[in-house]
Protein backbone atom coordinates (compact mmCIF):
# COMPACT_ATOMS: atom_id res chain seq x y z
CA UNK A 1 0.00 0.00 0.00
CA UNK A 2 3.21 2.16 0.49
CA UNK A 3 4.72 1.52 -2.19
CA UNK A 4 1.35 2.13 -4.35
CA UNK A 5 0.81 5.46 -2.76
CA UNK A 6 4.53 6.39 -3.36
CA UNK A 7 4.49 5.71 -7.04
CA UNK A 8 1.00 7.87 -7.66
CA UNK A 9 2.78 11.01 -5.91
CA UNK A 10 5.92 10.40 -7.18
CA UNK A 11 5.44 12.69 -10.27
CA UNK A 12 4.35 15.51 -7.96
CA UNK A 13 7.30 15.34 -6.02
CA UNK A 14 9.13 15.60 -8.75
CA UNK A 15 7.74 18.49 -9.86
CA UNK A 16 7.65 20.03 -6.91
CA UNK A 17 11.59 19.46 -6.14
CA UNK A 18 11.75 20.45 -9.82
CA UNK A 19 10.08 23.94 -8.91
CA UNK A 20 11.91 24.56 -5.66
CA UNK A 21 14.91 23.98 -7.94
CA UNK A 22 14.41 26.40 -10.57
CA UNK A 23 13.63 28.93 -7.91
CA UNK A 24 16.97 27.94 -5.87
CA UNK A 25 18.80 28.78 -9.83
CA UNK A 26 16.52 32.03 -9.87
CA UNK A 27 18.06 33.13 -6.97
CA UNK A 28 21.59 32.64 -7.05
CA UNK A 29 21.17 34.10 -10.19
CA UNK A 30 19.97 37.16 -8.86
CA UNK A 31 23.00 36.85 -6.41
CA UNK A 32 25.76 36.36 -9.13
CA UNK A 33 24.06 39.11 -11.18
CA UNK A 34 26.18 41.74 -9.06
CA UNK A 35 29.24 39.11 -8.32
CA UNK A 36 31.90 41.08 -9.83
CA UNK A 37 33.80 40.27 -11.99
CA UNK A 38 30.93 40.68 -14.76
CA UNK A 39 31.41 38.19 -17.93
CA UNK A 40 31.16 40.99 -19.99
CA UNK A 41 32.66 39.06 -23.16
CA UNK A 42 30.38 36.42 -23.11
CA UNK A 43 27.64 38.12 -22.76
CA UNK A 44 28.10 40.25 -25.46
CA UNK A 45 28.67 36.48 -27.44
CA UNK A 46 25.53 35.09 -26.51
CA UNK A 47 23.56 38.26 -26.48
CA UNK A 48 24.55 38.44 -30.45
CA UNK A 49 24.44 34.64 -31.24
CA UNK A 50 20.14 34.43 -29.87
CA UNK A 51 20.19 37.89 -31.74
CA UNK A 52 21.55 36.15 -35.12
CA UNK A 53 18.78 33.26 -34.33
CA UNK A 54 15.96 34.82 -33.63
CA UNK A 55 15.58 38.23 -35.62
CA UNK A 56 14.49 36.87 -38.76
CA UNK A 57 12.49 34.35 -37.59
CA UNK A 58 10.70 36.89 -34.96
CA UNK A 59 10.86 39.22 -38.33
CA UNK A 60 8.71 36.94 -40.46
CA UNK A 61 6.23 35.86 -37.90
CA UNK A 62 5.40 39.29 -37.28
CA UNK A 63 4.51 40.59 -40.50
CA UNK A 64 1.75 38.46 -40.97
CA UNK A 65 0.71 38.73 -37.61
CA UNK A 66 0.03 42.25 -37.68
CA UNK A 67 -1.68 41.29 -40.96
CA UNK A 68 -4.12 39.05 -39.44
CA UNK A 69 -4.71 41.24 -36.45
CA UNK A 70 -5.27 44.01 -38.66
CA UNK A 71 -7.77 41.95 -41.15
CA UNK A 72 -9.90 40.34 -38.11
CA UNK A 73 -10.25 43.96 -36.11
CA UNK A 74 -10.65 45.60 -39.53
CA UNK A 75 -13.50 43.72 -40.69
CA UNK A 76 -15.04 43.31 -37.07
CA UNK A 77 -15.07 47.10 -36.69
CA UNK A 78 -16.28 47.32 -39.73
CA UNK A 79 -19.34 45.98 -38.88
CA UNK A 80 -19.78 47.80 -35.83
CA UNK A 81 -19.53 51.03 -38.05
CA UNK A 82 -16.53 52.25 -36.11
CA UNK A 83 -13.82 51.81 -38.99
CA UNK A 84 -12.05 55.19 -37.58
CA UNK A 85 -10.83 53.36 -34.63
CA UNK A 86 -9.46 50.39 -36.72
CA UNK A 87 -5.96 52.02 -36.14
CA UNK A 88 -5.89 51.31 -32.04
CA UNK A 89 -7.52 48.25 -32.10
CA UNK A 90 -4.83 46.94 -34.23
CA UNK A 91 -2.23 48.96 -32.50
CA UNK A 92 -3.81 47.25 -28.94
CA UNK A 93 -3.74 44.22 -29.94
CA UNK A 94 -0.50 44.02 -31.35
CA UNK A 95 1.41 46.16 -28.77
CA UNK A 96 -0.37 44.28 -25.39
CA UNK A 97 -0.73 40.90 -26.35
CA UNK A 98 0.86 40.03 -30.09
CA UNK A 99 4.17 41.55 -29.49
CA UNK A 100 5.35 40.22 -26.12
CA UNK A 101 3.46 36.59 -27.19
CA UNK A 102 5.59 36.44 -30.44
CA UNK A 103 8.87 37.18 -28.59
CA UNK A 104 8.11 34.61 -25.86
CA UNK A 105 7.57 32.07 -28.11
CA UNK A 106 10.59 32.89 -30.35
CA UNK A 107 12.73 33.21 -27.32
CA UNK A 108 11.56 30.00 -25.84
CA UNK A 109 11.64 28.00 -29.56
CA UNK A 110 14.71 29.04 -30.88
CA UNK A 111 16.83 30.77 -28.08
CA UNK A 112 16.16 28.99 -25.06
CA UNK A 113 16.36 25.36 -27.08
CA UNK A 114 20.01 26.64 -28.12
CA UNK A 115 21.08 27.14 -24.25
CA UNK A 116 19.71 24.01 -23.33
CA UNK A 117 21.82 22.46 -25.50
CA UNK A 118 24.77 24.77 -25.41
CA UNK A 119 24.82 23.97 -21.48
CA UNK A 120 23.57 20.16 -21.81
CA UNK A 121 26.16 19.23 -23.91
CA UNK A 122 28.68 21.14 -21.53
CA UNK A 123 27.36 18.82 -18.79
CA UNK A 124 27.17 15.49 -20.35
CA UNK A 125 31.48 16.28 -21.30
CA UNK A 126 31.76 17.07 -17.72
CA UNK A 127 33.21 20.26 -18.77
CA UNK A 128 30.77 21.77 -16.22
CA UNK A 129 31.83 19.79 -13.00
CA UNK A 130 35.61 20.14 -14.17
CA UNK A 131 34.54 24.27 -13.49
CA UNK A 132 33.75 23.25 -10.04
CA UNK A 133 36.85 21.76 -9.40
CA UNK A 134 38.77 24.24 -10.70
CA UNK A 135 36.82 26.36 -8.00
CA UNK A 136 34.70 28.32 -10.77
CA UNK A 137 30.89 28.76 -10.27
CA UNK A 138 28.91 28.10 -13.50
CA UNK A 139 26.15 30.13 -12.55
CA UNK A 140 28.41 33.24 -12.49
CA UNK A 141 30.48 32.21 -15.79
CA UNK A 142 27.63 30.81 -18.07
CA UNK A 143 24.14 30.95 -17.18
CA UNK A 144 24.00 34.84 -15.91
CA UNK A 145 25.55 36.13 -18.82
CA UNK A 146 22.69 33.95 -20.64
CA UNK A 147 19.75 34.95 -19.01
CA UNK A 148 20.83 38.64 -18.93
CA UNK A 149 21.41 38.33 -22.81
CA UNK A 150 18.10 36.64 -23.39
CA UNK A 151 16.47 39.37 -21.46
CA UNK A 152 18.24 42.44 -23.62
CA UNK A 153 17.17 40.69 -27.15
CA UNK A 154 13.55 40.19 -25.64
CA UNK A 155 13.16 43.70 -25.22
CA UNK A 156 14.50 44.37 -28.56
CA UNK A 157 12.80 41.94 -29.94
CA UNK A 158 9.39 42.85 -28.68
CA UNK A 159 10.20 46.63 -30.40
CA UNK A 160 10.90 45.31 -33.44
CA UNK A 161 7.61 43.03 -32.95
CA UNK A 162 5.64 45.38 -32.70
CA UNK A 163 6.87 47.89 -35.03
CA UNK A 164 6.39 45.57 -37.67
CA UNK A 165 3.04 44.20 -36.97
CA UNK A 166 2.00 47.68 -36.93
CA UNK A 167 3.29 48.43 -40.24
CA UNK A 168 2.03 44.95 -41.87
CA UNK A 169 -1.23 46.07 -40.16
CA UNK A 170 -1.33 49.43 -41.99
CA UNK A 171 -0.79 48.08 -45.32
CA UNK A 172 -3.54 45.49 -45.22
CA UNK A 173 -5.88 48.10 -43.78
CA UNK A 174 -5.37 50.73 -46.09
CA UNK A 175 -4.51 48.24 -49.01
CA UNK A 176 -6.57 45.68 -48.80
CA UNK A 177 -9.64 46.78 -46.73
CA UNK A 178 -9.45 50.46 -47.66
CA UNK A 179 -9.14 52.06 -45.11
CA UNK A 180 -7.97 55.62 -44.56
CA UNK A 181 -4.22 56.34 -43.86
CA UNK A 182 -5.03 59.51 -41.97
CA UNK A 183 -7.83 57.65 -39.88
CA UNK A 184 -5.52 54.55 -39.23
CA UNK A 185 -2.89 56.50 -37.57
CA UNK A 186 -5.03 59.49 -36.25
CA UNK A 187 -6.51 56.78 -34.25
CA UNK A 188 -3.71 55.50 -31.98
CA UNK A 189 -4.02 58.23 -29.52
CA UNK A 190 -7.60 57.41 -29.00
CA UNK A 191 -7.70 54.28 -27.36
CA UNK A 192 -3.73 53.44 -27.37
CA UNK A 193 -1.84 54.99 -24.25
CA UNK A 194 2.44 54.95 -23.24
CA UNK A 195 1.75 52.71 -20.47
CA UNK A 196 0.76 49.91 -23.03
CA UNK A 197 4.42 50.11 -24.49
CA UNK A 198 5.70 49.49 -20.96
CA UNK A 199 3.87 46.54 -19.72
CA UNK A 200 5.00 45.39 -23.64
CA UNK A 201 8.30 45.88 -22.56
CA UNK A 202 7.92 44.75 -18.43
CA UNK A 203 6.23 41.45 -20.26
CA UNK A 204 9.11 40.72 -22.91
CA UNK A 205 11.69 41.30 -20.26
CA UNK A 206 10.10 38.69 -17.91
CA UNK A 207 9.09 36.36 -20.44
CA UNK A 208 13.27 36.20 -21.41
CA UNK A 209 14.30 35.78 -17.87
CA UNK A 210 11.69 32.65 -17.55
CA UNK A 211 13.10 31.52 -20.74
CA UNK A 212 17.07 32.05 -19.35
CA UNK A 213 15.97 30.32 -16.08
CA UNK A 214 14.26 27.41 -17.57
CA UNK A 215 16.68 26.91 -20.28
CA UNK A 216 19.71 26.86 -17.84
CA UNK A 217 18.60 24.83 -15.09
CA UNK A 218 17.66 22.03 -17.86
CA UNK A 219 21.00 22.57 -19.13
CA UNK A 220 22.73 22.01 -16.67
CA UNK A 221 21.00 19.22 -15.01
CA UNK A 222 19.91 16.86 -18.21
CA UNK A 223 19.49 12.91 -18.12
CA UNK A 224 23.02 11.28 -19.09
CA UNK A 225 24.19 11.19 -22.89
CA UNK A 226 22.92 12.59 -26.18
CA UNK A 227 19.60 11.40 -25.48
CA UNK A 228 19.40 13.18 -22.21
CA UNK A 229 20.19 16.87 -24.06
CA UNK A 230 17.75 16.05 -26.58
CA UNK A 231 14.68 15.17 -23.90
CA UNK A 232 16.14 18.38 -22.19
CA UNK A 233 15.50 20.51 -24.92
CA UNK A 234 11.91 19.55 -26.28
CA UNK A 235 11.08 19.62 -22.24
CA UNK A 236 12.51 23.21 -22.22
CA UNK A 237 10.46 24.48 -24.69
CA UNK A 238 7.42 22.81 -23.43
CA UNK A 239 8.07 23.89 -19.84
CA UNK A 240 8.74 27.67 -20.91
CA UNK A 241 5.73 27.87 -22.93
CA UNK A 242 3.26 26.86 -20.19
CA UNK A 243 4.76 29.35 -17.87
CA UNK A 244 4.68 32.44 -20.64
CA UNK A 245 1.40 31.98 -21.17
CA UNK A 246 0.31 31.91 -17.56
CA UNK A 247 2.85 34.60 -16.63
CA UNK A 248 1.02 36.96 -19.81
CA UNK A 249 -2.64 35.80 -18.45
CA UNK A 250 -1.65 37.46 -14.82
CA UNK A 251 0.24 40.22 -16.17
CA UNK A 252 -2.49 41.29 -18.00
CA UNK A 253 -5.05 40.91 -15.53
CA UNK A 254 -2.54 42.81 -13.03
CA UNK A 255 -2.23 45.77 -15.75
CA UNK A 256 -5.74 45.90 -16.74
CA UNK A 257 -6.63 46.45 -12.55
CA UNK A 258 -4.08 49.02 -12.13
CA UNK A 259 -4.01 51.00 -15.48
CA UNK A 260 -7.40 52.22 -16.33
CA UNK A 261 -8.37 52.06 -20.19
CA UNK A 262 -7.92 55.76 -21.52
CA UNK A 263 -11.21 57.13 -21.53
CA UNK A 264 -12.84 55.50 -18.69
């Protein structure tokens, strides 16, 4: 009967120790963030390698995401009869929710699967427990120069997100639906306000330290050989997106309590 009841909580145990760990990573990260000396170098490196593997990727998912956005708003406004404020809905849409969304999950997908196995393959060589004898922390020399780096292109990302969703969602307004140029961008200051750009921004950053946390811890502590990376990988990505998505649904319910909708 012990044995039974053992084996149907062992998952949750698991998962909890598995939590409590990635929190424990969180927080010596924190701690090593201000350990000097600062691995300037390789954070520059890493900073522009998930820039060189994300951009265009991030690039060509948003242009026809701000064209859908832009189509579905257009033609439901439409039928309202409110096309003059087809401009901020898009601009809404795309700045609150598309942007940050579309740089989490390029961040997770493509950046956080290239730690994981950056720092997996590291572990499985034992080039990461050889640091440890040679009395170097990897936390300080490899996974905060990571997270910090995945945190900078996030925000850069989710700028370059959304300034080219907005763009893609002018030119299948006006082109396509035709709508008015003047109207479409006489219309962001009606319902679009500055602190939408910074909960964009407060969302992308968090969203890229998730993805740095996640992606190191499962780095550094994978299942033995190749195999091990590879299960490491597909269960970073699956692991980060879950949390993105819940960390979005309770920023957004945080921002739309505290910031009132312009108007109201």
């Amino acid at each position: 009967m012990g044995s039974s009841k053992k084996s149907v909580f062992a998952p949750a145990e698991a998962a909890i120790a598995q939590a409590g760990n990635i929190v424990e990573l969180l927080v010596d990260v924190a701690r090593n963030t201000f350990r000097r000396p600062f691995q300037f170098r390789e954070f520059i490196e890493q900073a522009w390698f998930i820039a060189s593997v994300t951009i265009l990727p991030t690039a060509l998912v948003a242009i026809p995401f701000g064209a859908v956005v832009s189509l579905q708003t257009g033609s439901l406004i439409k039928q309202l009869g409110a096309e003059s404020f087809t401009g901020a809905a898009s601009v809404l849409a795309v700045i609150q929710q598309g942007s940050p969304i579309v740089t989490a999950l390029l961040i997770a997908g493509a950046a956080g699967s290239a730690v994981t196995a950056d720092l997996g393959s590291r572990t499985i060589r034992e080039e990461i427990d050889a640091m440890r004898v040679l009395g170097i922390d990897p936390v300080h020399r490899l996974v905060v120069p990571r997270v910090l780096a995945m945190i900078l292109i996030a925000l850069l990302l989710n700028g370059l997100v959304s300034v080219v969703g907005i763009t893609g969602g002018y030119f299948f307004n006006v082109v396509l639906q035709g709508g008015t140029p003047g109207a479409y961008l006489s219309s962001f200051s009606a319902l679009a306000q500055l602190p939408d750009l910074y909960v964009a921004e407060l969302k992308a950053a968090i969203f890229g330290l998730i993805a740095g946390i996640i992606a190191s811890y499962k780095g550094l502590n994978p299942n033995p050989g190749p195999k091990g990376v590879g299960e490491a990988v597909n269960q970073t990505v699956v692991i980060t997106f879950l949390l993105l998505f819940f960390a979005n649904l309770i920023l957004t319910l945080v921002y739309l309590q505290v910031v009132p909708a312009k108007g109201s």
